[in-house]
Structure formats: structure tokens, C-alpha cells
N, C-alpha and C. Protein backbone atom coordinates (compact mmCIF):
# COMPACT_ATOMS: atom_id res chain seq x y z
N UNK A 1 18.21 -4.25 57.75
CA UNK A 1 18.00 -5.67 57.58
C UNK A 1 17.58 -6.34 58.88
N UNK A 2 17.49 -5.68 60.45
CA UNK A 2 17.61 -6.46 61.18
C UNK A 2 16.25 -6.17 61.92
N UNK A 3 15.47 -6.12 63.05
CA UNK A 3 14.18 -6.24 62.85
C UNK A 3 13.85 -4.70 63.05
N UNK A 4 12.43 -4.24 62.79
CA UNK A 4 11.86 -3.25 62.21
C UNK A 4 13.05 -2.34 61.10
N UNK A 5 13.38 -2.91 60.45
CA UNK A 5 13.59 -2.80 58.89
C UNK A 5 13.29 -1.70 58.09
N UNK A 6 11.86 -1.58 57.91
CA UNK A 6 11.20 -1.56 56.94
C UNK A 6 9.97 -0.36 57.84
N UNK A 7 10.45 -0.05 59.27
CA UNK A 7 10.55 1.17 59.39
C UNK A 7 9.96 1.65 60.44
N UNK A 8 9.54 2.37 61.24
CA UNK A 8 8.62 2.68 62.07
C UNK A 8 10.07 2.84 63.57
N UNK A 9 10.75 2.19 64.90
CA UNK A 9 11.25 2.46 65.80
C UNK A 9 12.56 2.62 65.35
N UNK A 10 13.17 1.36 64.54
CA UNK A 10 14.22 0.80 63.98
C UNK A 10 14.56 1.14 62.64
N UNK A 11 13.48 2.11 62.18
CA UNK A 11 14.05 2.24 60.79
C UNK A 11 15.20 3.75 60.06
N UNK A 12 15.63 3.99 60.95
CA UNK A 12 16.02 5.48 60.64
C UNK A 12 16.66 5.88 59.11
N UNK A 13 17.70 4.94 59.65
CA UNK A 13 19.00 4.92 58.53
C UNK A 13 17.97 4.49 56.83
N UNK A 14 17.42 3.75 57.00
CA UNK A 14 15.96 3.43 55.85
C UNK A 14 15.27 4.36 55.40
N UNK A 15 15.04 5.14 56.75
CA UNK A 15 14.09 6.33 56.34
C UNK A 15 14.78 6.95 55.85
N UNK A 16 16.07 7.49 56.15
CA UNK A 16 17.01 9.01 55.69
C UNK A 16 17.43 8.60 53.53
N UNK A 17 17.62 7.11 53.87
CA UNK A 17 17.79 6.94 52.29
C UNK A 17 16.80 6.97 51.76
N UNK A 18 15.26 6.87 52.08
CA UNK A 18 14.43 6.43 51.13
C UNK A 18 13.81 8.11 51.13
N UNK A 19 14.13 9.20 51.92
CA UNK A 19 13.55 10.10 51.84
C UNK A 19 14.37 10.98 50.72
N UNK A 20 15.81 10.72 50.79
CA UNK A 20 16.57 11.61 50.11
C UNK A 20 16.29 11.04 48.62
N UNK A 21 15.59 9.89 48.21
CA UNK A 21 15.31 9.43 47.00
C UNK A 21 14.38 9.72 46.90
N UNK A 22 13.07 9.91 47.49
CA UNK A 22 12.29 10.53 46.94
C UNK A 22 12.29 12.12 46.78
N UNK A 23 13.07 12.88 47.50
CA UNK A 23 13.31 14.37 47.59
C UNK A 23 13.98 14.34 45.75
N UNK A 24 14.47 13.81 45.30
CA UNK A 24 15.39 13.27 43.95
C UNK A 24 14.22 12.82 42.84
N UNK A 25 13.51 12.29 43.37
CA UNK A 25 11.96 11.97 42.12
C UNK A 25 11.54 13.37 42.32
N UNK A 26 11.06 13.90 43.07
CA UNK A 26 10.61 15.25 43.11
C UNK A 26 11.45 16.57 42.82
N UNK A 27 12.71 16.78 43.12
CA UNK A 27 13.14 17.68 42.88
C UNK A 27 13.98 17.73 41.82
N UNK A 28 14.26 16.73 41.17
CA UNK A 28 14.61 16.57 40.05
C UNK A 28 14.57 16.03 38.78
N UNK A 29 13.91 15.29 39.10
CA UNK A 29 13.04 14.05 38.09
C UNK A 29 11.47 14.98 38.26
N UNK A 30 11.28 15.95 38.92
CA UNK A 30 10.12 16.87 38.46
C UNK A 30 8.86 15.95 38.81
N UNK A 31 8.67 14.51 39.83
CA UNK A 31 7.50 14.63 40.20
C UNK A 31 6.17 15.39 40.61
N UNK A 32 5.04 15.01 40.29
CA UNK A 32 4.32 16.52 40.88
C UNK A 32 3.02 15.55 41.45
N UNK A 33 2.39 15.30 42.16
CA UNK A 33 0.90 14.88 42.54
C UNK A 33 -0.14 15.10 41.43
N UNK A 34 -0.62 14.33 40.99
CA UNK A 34 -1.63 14.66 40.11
C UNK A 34 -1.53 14.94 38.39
N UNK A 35 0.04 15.09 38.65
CA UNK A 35 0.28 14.96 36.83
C UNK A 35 1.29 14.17 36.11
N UNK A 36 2.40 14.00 37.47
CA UNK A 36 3.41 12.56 36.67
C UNK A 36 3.14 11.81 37.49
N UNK A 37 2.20 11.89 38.98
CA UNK A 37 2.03 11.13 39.94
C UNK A 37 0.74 10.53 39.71
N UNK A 38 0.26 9.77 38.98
CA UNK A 38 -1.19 10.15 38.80
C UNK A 38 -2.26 8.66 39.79
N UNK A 39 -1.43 8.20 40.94
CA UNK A 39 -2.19 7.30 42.32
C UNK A 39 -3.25 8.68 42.75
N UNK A 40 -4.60 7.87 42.96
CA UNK A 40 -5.39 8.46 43.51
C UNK A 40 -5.13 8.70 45.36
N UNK A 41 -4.85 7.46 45.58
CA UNK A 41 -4.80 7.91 47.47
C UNK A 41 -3.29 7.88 47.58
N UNK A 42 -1.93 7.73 47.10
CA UNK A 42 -1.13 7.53 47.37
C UNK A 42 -0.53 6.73 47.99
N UNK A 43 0.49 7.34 49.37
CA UNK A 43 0.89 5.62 49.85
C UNK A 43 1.60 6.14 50.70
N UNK A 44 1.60 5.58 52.42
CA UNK A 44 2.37 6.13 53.18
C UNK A 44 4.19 6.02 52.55
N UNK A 45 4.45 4.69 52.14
CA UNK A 45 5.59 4.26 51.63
C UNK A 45 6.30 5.73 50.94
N UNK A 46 5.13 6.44 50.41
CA UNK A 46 5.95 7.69 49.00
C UNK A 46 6.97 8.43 50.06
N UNK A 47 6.54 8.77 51.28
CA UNK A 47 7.17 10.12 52.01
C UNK A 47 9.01 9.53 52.17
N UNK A 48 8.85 8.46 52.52
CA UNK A 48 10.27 7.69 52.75
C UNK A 48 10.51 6.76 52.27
N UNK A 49 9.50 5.89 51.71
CA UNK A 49 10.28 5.04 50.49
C UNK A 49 10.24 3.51 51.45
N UNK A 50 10.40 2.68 50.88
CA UNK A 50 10.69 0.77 51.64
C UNK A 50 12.50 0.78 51.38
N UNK A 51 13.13 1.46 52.38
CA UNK A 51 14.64 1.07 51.66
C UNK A 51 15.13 0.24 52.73
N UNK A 52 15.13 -1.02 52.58
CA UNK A 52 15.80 -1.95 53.30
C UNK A 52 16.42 -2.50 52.94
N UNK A 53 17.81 -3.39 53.58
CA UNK A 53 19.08 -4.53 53.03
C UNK A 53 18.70 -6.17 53.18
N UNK A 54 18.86 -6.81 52.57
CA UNK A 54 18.93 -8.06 52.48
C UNK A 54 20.09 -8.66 53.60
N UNK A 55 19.61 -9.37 54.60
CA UNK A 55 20.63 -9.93 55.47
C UNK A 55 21.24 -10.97 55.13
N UNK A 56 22.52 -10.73 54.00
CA UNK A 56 22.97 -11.85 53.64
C UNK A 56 23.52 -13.48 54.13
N UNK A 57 23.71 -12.66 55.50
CA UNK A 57 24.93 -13.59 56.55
C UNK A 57 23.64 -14.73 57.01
N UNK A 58 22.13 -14.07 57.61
CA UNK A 58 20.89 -14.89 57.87
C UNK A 58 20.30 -16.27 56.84
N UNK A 59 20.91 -15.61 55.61
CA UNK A 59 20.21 -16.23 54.70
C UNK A 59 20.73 -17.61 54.63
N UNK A 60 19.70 -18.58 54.34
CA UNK A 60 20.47 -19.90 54.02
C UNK A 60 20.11 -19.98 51.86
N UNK A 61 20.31 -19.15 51.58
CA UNK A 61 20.34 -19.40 50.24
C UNK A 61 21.27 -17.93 49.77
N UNK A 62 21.73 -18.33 48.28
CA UNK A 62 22.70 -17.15 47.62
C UNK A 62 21.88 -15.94 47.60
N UNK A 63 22.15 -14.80 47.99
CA UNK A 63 21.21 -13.40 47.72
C UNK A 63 20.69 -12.91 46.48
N UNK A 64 19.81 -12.08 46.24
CA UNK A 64 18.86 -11.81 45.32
C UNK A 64 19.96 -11.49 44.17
N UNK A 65 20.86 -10.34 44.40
CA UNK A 65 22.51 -9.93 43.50
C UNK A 65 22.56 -11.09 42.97
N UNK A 66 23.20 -12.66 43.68
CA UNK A 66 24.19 -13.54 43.08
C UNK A 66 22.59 -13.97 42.08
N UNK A 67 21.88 -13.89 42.40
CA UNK A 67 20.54 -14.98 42.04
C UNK A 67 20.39 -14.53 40.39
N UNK A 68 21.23 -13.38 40.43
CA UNK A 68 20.82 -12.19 39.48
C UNK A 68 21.57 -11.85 38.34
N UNK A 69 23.17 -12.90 38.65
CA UNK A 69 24.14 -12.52 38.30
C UNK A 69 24.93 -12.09 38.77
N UNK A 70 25.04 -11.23 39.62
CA UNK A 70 26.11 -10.19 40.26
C UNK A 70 27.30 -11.42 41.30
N UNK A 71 28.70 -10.83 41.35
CA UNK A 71 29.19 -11.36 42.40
C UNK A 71 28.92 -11.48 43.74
N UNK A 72 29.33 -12.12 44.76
CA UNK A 72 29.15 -11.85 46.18
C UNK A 72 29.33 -10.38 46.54
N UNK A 73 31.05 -9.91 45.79
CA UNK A 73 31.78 -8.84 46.30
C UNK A 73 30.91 -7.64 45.55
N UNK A 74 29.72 -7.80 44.28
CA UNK A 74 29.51 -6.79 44.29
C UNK A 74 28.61 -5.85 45.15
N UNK A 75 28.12 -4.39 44.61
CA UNK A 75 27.55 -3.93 45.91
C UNK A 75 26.15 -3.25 44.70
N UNK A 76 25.34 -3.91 44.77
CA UNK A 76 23.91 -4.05 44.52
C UNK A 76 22.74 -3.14 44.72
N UNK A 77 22.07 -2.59 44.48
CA UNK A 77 20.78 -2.08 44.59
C UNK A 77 20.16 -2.62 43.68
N UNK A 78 18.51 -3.34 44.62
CA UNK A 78 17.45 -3.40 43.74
C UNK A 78 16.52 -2.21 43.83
N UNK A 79 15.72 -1.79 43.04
CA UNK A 79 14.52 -1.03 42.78
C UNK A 79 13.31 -1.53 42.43
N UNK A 80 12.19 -1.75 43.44
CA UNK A 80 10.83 -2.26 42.80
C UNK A 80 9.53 -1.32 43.18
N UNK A 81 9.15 -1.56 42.33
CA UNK A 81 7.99 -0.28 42.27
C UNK A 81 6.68 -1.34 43.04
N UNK A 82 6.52 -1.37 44.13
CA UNK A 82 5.63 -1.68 44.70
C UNK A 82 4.34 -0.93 45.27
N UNK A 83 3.50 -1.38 46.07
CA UNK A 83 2.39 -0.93 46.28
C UNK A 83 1.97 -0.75 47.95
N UNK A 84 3.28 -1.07 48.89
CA UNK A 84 3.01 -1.22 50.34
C UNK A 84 3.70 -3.09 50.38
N UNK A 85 3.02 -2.86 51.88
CA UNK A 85 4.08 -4.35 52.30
C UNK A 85 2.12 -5.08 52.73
N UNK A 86 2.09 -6.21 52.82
CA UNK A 86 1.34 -6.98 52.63
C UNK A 86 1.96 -8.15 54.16
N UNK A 87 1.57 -7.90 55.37
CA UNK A 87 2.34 -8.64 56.25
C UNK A 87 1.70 -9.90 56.38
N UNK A 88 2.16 -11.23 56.52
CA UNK A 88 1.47 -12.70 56.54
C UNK A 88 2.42 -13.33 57.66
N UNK A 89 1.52 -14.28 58.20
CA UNK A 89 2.06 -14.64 59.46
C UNK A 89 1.19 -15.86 59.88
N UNK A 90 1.97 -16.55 60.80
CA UNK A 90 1.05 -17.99 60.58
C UNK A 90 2.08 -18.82 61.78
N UNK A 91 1.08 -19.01 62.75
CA UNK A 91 2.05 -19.66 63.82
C UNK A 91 1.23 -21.19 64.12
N UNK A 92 0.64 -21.48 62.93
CA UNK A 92 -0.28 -23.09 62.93
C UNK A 92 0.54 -23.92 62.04
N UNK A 93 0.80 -23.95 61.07
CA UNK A 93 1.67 -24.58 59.89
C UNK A 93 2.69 -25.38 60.22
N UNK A 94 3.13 -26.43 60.79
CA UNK A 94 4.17 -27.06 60.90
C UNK A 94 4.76 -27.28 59.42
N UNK A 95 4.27 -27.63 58.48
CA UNK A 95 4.90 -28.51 57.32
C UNK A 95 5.44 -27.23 56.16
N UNK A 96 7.19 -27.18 56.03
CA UNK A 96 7.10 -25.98 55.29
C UNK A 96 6.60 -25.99 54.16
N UNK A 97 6.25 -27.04 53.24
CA UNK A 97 6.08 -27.06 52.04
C UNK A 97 4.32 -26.69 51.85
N UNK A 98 3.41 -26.51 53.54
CA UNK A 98 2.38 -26.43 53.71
C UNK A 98 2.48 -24.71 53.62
N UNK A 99 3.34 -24.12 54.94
CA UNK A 99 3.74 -22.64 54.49
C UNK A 99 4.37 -22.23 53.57
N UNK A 100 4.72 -22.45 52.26
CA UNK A 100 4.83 -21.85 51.39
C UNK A 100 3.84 -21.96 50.43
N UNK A 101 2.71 -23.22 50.74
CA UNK A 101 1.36 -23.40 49.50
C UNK A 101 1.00 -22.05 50.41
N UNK A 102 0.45 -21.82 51.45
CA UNK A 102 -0.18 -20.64 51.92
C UNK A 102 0.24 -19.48 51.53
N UNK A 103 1.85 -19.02 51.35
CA UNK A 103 2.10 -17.84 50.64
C UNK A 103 1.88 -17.70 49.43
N UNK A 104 1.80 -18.33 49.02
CA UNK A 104 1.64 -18.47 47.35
C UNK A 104 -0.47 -18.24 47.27
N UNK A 105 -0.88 -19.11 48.25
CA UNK A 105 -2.15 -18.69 48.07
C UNK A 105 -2.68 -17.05 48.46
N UNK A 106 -1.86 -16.55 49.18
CA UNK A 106 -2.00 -15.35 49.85
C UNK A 106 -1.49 -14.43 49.02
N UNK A 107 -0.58 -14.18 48.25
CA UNK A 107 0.36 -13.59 47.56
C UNK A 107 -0.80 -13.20 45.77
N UNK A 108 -1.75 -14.66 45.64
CA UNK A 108 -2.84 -14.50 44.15
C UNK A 108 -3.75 -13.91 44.57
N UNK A 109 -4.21 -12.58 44.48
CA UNK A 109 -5.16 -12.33 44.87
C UNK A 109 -5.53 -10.86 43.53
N UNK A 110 -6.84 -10.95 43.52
CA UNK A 110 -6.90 -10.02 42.11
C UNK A 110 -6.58 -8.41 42.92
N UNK A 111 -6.01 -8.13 41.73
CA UNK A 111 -5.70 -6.45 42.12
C UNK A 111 -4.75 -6.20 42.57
N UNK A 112 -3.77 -7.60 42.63
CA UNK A 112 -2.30 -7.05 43.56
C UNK A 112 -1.23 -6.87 42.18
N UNK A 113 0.10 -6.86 42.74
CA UNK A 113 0.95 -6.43 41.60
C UNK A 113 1.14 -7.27 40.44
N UNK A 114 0.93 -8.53 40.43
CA UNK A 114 1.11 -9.08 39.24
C UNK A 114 -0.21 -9.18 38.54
N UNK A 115 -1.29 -8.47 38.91
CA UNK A 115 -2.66 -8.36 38.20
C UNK A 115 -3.02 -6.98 37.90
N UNK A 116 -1.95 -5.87 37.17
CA UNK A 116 -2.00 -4.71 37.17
C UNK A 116 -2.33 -4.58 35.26
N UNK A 117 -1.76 -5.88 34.54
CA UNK A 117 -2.39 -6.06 33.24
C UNK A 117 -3.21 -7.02 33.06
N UNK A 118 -4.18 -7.59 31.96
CA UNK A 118 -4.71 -8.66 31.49
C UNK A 118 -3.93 -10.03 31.82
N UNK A 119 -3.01 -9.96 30.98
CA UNK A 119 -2.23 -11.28 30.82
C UNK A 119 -1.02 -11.88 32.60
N UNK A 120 -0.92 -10.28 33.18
CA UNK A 120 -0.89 -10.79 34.51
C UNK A 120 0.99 -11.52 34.41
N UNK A 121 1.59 -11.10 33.02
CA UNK A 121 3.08 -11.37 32.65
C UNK A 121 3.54 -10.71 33.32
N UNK A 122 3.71 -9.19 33.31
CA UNK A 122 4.43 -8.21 34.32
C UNK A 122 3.96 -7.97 35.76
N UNK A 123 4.92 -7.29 36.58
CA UNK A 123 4.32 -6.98 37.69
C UNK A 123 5.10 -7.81 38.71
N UNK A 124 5.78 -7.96 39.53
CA UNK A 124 6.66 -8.29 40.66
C UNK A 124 5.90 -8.47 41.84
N UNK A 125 6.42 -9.29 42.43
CA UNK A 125 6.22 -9.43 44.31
C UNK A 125 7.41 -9.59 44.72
N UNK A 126 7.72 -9.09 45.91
CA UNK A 126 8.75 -8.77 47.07
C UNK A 126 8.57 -9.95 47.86
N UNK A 127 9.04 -11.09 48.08
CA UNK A 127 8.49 -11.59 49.23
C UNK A 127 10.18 -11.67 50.72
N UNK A 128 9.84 -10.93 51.24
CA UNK A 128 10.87 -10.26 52.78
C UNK A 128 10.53 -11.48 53.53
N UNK A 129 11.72 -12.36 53.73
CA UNK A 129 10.77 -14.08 54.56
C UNK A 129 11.95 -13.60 55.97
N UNK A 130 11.31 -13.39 57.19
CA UNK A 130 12.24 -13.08 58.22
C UNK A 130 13.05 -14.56 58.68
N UNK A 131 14.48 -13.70 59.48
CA UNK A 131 15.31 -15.49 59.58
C UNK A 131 14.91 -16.61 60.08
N UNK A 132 13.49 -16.53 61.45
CA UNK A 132 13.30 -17.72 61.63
C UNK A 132 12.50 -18.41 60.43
N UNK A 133 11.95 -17.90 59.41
CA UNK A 133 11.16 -18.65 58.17
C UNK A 133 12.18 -18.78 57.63
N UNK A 134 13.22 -18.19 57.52
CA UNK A 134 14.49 -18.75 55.96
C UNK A 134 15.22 -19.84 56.71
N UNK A 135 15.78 -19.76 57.79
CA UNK A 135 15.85 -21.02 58.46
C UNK A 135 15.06 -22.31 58.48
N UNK A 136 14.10 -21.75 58.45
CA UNK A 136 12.99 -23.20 58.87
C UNK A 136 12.87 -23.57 56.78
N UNK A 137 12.25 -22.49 56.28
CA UNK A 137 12.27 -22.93 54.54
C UNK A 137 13.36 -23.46 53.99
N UNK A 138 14.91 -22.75 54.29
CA UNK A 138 16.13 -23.25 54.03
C UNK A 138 16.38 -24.62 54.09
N UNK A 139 15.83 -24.81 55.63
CA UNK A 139 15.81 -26.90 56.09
C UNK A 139 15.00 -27.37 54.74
N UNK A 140 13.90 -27.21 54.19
CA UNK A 140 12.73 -28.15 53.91
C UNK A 140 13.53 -27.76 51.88
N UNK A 141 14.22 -26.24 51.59
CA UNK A 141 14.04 -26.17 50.46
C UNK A 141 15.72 -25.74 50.18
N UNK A 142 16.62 -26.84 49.99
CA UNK A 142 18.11 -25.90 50.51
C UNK A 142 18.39 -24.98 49.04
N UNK A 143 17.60 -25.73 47.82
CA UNK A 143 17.94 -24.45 46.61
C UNK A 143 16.90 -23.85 46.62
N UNK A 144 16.87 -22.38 46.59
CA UNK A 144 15.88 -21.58 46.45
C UNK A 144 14.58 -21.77 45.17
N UNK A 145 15.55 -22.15 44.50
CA UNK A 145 14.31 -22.56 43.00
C UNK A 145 13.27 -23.50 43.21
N UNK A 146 13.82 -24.45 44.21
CA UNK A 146 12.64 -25.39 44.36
C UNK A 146 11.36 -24.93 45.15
N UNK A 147 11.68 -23.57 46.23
CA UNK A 147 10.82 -23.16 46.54
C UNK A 147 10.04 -22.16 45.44
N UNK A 148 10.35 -21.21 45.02
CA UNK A 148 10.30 -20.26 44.38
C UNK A 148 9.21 -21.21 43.42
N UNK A 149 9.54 -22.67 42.92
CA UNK A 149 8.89 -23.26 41.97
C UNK A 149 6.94 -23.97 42.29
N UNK A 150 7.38 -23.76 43.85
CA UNK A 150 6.66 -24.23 44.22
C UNK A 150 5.64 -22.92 45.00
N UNK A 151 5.91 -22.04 44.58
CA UNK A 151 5.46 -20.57 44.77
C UNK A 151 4.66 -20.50 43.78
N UNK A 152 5.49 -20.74 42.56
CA UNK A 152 5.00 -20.23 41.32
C UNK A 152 3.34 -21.38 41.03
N UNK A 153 3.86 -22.27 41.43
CA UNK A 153 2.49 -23.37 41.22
C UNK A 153 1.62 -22.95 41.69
N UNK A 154 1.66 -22.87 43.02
CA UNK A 154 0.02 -22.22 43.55
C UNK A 154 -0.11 -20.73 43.48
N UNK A 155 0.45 -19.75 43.22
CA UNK A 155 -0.06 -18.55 42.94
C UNK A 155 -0.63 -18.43 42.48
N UNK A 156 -2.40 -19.15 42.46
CA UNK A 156 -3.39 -18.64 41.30
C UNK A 156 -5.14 -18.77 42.26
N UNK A 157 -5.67 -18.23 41.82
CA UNK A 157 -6.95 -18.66 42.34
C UNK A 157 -7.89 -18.78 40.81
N UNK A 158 -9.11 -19.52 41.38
CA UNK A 158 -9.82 -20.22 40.31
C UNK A 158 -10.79 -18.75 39.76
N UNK A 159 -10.68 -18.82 38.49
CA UNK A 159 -10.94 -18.03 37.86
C UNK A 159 -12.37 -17.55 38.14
N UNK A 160 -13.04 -18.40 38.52
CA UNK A 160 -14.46 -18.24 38.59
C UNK A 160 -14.32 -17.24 39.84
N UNK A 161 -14.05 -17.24 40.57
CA UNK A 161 -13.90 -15.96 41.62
C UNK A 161 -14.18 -14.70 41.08
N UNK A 162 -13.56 -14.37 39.77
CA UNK A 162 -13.63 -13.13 39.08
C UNK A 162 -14.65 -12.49 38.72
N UNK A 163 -15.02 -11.30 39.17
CA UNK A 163 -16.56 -11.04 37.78
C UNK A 163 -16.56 -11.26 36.39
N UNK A 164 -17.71 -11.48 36.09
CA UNK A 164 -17.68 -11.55 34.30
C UNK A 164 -16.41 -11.12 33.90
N UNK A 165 -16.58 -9.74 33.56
CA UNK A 165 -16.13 -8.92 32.58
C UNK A 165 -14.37 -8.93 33.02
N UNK A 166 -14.00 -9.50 34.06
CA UNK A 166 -12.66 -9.59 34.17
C UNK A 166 -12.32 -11.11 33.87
N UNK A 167 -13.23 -12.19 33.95
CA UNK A 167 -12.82 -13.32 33.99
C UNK A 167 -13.35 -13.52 32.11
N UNK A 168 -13.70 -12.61 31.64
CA UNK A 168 -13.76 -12.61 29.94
C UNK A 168 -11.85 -12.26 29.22
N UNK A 169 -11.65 -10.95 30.30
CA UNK A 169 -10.24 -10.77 30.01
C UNK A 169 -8.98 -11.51 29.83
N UNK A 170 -9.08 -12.23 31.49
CA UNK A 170 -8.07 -13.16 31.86
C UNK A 170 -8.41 -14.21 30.50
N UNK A 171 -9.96 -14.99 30.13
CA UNK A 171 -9.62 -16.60 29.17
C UNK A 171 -9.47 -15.67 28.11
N UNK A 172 -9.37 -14.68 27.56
CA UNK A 172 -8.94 -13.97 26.62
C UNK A 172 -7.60 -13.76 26.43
């Protein structure tokens, strides 16, 4: 949870869990490359996995668990089938309600995870906001929903961006 996370100097303890879970898709759940695996280039993420903790104590809002249902006291794992980490960063933005229209604009983009069907219903985003942004978002948004709501508003780009034959799909 605390910085490099998510892996590379600082990530050990991340790496050792996310490797022994994937050693577990493969050696027992019978993964194979090319026939239950069927990604063309793969993903550095597969060898060790994104296993990182939520820094609850940082956070100025209830954690993803309580958000979810779960108690404080319980002890949680999420699982999301993602695609890599997507890093955004922005040291111009004073106004938070300005940095979060920008994540939300950054976050719609065709081909990412919530554009993996037509209708664009399924499909998840991760968004990992480090403590000086949950601090600074926390000030401007103290319940999470109001941000999250205001996520959800601009996550879109104008359709016309699309080629034909995908922008036939989507008004379909």
C-alpha cells in the first residue's frame, strides 16, 4: 500500500503473492498460453499479478470492503481482471472537481475495460488515487459518491470519434 506498491523496488511482498496466484491459475486451474489463455501479447502484470492493499488509515473515505458491505473488522480480498495500470498525473489542476473531470475524461477512451462489449455495461476500472490526491479529493468530495458521481458523468467521449462500424454498434 505504501509507495511503489504495485511493484518494481518496493514491491516484493506483492510480487511473492501475486506470483504464488498465478503459479495456482496455472498449476491447478490448468492455465495454458494459447488455449485457456487466449491474449495475443499478454501482459507483464501475468508473471506476478497487481497484488496490492488499500491504505485504509490514508484514506479520507470508508474502504472499498465497507463500500461493499463488509465490516471494518472484516479481512477482504478484491479480484479484478484488468488489463495493466494506466498511470495519470497532472501537476497544473488546482480545482479538484477540475481533476476529477480530467480522470473521468482520461479513464473513456475506446478499447479500455469498460468498452470490451457493445453496450459498454460490464467491465470495471481500478482507479489507485495516491494520499496526496485522496487528501486533496477528500477536502473538495468528503462522501465518496459524490465523486464517483461525478466520475460517472464525464466518462464518455462523443461518439463521433468512433469509426462507422463501431459508432453503428454503440447507437445500436
Amino acid at each position: 500500500m505504501g509507495p511503489g506498491c504495485m511493484g518494481g523496488a518496493a514491491g516484493r511482498g506483492s510480487m511473492t503473492i501475486g506470483r504464488a496466484l498465478a503459479l495456482c491459475l496455472r498449476n491447478i486451474g490448468g492455465q495454458r498460453v494459447g488455449e485457456t489463455s487466449k491474449s495475443v501479447f499478454g501482459q507483464p502484470a501475468r508473471v506476478t499479478g497487481l497484488c496490492f492493499a488499500e491504505w485504509e488509515e490514508q484514506s479520507p473515505w470508508p474502504s472499498l470492503a465497507e463500500r461493499r458491505g463488509f465490516s471494518r473488522q472484516d479481512e477482504v480480498v478484491t479480484a479484478h481482471g484488468g488489463k495493466g495500470t494506466l498511470p495519470l498525473a497532472d501537476i497544473n489542476t488546482e480545482d479538484a472537481a477540475d481533476l476529477v473531470y480530467l480522470l473521468a475524461k482520461s479513464v473513456a477512451y475506446p478499447m479500455g475495460n469498460k468498452f470490451l462489449e457493445p453496450t459498454a455495461s460490464n467491465g470495471q476500472i481500478v482507479f489507485a488515487v495516491n494520499p496526496v490526491w485522496a487528501k486533496r479529493l477528500g477536502a473538495a468530495f468528503p462522501d465518496v459518491a459524490d465523486m464517483e458521481a461525478l466520475l460517472f458523468e464525464h466518462a464518455w467521449q462523443p461518439v463521433e470519434l468512433w469509426p462507422k462500424a463501431n459508432r453503428r454498434i454503440l447507437e445500436e
